[in-house]
Protein backbone atom coordinates (compact mmCIF):
# COMPACT_ATOMS: atom_id res chain seq x y z
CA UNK A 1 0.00 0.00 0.00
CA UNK A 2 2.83 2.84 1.00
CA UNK A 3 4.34 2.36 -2.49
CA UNK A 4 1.10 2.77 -4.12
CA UNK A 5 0.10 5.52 -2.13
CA UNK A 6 3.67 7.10 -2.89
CA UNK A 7 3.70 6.96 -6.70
CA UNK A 8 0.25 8.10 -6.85
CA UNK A 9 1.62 11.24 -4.57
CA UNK A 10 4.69 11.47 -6.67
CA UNK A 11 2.12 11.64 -10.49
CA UNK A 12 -0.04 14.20 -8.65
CA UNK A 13 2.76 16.40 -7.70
CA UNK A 14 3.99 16.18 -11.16
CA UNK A 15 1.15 17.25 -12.70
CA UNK A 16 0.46 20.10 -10.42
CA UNK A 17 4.61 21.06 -11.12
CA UNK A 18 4.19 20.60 -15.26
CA UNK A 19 4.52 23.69 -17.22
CA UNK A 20 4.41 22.34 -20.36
CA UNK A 21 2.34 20.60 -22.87
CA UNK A 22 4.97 17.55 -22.71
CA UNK A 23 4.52 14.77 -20.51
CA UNK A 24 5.86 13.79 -17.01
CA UNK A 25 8.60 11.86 -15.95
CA UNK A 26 8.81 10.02 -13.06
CA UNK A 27 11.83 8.02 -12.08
CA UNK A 28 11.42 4.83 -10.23
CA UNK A 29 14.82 5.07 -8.48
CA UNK A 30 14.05 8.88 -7.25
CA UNK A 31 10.71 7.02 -5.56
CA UNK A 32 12.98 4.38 -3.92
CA UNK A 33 11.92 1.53 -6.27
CA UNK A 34 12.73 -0.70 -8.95
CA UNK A 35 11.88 -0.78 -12.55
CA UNK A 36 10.20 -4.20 -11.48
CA UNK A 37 8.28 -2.76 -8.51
CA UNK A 38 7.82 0.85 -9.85
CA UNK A 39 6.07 -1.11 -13.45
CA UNK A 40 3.82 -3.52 -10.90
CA UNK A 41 2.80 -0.46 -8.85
CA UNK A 42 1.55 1.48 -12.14
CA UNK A 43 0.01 -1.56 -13.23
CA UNK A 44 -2.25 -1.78 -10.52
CA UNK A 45 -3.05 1.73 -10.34
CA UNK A 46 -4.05 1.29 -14.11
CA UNK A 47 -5.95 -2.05 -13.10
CA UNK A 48 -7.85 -0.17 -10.11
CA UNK A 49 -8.82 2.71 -12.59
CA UNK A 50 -6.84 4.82 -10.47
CA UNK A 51 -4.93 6.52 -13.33
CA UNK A 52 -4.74 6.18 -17.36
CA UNK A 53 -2.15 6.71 -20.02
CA UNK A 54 0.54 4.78 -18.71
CA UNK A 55 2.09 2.48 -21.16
CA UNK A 56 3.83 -0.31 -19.74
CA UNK A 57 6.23 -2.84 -21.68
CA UNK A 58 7.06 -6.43 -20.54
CA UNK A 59 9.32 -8.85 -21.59
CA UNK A 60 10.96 -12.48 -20.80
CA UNK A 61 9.02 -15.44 -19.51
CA UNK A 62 7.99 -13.70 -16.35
CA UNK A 63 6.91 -10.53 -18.48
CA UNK A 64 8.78 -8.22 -15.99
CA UNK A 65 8.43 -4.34 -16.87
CA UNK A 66 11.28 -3.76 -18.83
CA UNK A 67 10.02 -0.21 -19.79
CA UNK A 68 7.69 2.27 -18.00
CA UNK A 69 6.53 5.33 -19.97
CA UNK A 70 4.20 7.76 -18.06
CA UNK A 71 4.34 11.10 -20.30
CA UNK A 72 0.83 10.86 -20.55
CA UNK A 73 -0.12 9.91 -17.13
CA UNK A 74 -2.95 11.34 -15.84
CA UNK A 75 -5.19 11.02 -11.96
CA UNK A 76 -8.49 9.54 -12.42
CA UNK A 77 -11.38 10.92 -10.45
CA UNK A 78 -11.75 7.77 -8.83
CA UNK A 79 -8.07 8.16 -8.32
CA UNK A 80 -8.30 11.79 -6.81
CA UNK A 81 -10.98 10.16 -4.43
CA UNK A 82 -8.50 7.63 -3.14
CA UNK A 83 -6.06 9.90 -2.39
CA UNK A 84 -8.36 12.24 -0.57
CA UNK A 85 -9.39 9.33 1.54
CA UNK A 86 -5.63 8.79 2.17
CA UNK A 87 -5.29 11.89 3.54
CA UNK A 88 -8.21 12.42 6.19
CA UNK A 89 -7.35 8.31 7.21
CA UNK A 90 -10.35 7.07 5.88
């Protein structure tokens, strides 16, 4: 749950921070994780419709994340809710 809760912070800080048109970029190893956890964490964000336009790619037997690309990442409202109902403990 904390590294859930902590890339969803991290996306929503980015967006409120973007000054541009382009995409955001968030780095797995500045959030304390691996490509491997940071690519399972967005994957069940995207799987609990918590945010869209992630694009993950997966390779080898496993299919581990091999590539994470999140310049058109965006919060859901569902996914706004959640993390209101992070903060106030709910």
């Amino acid at each position: 749950m904390q590294a859930k809760e902590t890339v969803l912070r991290a996306i929503a800080r980015e967006l409120q921070n973007k000054k541009s048109s382009q995409g955001i970029d968030l780095n797995a190893r500045a959030l304390g994780l691996t490509l491997h956890e940071f690519g399972l964490v967005l994957e069940e964000l995207l799987q609990e419709n918590l945010i869209s336009g992630v694009d993950i790619i997966k390779a080898g037997q496993c299919a581990r994340p091999v590539e994470v690309y999140t310049g058109r990442v965006k919060i859901t409202p569902r996914g706004r809710r959640w993390l209101e109902g992070q903060e106030t403990g709910q």
